[in-house]
Protein backbone atom coordinates (compact mmCIF):
# COMPACT_ATOMS: atom_id res chain seq x y z
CA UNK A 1 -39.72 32.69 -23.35
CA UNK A 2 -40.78 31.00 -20.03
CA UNK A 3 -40.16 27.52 -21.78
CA UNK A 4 -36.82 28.24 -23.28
CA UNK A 5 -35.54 28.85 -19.40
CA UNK A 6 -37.27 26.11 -17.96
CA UNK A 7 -36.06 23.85 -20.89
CA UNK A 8 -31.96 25.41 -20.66
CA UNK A 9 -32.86 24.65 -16.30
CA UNK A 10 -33.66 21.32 -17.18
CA UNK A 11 -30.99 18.75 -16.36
CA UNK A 12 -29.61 17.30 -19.33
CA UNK A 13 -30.22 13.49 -19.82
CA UNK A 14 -27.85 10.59 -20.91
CA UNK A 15 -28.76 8.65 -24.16
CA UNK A 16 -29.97 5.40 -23.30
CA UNK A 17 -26.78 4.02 -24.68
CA UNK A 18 -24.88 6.43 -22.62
CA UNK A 19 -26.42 5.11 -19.69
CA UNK A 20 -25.94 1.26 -20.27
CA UNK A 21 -22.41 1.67 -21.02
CA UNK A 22 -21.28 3.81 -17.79
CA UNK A 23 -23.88 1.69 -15.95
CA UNK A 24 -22.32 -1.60 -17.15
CA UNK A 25 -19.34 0.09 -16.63
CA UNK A 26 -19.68 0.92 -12.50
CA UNK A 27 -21.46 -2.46 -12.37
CA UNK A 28 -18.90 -4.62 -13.08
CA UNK A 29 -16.15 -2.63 -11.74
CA UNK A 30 -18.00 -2.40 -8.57
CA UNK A 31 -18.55 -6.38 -8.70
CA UNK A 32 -15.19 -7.61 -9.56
CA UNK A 33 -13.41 -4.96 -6.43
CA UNK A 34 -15.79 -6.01 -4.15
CA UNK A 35 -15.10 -9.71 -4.69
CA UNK A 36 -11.35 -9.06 -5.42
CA UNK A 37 -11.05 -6.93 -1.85
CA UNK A 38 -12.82 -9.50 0.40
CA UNK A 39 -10.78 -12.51 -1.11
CA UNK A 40 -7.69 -11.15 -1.15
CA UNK A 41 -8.38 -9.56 2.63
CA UNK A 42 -9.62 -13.20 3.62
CA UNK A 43 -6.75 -14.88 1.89
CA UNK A 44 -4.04 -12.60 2.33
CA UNK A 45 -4.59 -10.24 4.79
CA UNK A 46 -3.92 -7.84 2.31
CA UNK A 47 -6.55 -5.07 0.40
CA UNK A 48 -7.52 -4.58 -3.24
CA UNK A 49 -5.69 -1.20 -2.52
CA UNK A 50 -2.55 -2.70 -0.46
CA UNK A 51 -2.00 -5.17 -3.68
CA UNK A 52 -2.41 -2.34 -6.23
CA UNK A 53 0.77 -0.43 -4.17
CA UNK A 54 2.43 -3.41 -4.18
CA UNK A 55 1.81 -4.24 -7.70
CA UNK A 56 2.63 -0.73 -9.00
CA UNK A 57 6.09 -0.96 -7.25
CA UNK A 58 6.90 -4.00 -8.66
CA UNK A 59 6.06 -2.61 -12.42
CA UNK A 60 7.97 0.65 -11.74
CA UNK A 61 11.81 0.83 -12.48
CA UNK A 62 13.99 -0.39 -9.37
CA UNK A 63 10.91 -1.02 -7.55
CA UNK A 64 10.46 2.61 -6.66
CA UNK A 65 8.37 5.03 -6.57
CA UNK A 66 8.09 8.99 -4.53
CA UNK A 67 5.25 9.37 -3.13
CA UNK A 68 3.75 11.84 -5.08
CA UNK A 69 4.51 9.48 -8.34
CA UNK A 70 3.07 6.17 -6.47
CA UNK A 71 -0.18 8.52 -5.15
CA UNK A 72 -1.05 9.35 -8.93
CA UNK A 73 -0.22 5.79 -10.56
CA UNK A 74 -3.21 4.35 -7.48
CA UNK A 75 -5.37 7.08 -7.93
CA UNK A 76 -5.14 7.91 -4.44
CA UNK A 77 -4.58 11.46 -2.56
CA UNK A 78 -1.74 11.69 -1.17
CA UNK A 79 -3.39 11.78 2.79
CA UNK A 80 -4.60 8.54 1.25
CA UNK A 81 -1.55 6.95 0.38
CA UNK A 82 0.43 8.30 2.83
CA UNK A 83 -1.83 6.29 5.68
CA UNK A 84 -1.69 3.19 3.24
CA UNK A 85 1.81 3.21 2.94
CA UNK A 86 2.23 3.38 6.72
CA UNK A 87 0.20 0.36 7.14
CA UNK A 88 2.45 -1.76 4.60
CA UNK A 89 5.63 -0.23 5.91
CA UNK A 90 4.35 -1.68 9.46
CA UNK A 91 3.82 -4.71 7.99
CA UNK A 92 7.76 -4.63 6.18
CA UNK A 93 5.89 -5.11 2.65
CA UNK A 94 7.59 -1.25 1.59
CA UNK A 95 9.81 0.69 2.95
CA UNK A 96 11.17 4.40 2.52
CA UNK A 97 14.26 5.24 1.24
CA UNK A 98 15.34 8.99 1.24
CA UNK A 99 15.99 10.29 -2.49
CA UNK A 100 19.84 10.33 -3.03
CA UNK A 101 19.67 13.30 -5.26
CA UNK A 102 17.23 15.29 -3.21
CA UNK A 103 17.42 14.59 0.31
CA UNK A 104 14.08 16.00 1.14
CA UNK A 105 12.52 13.71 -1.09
CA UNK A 106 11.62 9.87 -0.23
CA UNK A 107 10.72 6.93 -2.20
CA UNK A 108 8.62 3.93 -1.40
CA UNK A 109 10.25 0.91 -2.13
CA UNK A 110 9.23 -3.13 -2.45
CA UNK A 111 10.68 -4.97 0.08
CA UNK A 112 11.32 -8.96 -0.25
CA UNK A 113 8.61 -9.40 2.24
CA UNK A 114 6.35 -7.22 -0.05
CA UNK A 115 7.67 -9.36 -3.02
CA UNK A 116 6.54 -12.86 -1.37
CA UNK A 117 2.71 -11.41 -0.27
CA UNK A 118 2.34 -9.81 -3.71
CA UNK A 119 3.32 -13.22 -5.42
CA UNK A 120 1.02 -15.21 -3.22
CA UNK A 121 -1.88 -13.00 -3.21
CA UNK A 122 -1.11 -12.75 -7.51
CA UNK A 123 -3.21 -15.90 -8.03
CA UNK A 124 -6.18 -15.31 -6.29
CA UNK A 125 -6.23 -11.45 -7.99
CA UNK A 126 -6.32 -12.92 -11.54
CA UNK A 127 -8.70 -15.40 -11.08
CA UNK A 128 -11.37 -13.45 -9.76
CA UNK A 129 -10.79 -11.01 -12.56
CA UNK A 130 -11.03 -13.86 -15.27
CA UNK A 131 -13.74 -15.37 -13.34
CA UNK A 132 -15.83 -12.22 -13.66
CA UNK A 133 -14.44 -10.47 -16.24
CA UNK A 134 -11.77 -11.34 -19.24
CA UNK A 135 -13.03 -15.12 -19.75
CA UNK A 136 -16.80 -13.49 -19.96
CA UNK A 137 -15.39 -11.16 -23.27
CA UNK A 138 -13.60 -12.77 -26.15
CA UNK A 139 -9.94 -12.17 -27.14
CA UNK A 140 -11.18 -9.06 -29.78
CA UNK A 141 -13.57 -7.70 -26.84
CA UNK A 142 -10.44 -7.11 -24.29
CA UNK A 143 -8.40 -5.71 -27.89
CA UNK A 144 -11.21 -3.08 -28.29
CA UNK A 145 -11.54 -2.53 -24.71
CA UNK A 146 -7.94 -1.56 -24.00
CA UNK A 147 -7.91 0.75 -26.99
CA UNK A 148 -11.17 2.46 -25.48
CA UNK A 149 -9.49 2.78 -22.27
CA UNK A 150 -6.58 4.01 -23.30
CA UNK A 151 -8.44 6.90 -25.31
CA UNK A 152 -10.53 7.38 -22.26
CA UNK A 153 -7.21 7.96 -19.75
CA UNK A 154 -5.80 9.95 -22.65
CA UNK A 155 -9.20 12.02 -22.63
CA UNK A 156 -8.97 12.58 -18.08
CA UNK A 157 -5.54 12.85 -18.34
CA UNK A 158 -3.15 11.17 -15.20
CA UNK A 159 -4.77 10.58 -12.25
């Protein structure tokens, strides 16, 4: 009986193939951000986070986003975003724009000047992930891969 409760105490171990892929997993993630944040900081002044705002305005339907929406498509809290925003607003790269249909609501919004650094910075951002990523994987690889992730994100659900 004593080793049935010190077994169901134990912790309970990944398979070694669980292991290597969430290892290789954080490994390169980890790798390619790290690179991606100092060159695009040294480059363009501007964070792997700052670019991902940027980026997710300019995908997102008049180049708007509320908060809330913006906070969930970065994976971000929305303290978190809230101080990034600021920082890009400061620098003109977004701007807010109250919600004409519910005043108390605001949007962040693209500006031209957010536009131009996203554009230059653009460059830089895919080489580093071809660099140390997509041209290391063949065509099928990145295929699979965005089927896996997109069963994974269905799996967690939005950010």
């Amino acid at each position: 009986m004593a080793k049935r409760a010190r077994a169901r105490d134990a912790p309970q171990f990944l398979d070694d193939d669980e292991v290597a892929a969430w290892h290789g997993l954080l490994q390169t993630c980890g790798r390619v951000l790290r690179e991606l944040d100092q060159r695009l900081q040294r480059e363009h002044a501007i964070s792997v986070g700052e670019f991902d705002v940027l980026i997710t305005l300019f995908n997102a339907p008049d180049e708007r986003l509320r908060m809330a929406e913006l906070a969930r498509s970065v994976s971000l809290s929305p303290a978190g975003l809230t101080h990034l925003v600021a920082r890009l607003e400061r620098e003109r790269l977004v701007k807010r724009a109250t919600d004409p249909d519910d005043r108390r609501g605001s949007y962040t919004v693209l500006t031209a000047k957010g536009l131009a650094r996203l554009n230059a910075a653009r460059p830089v951002h895919n080489e580093v992930i071809r660099r140390l990523f997509l041209n290391r994987i063949t065509a099928d690889d990145r295929r699979r891969l965005a089927a896996i992730w997109g069963r994974a994100q269905t799996a967690v659900g939005p950010g």
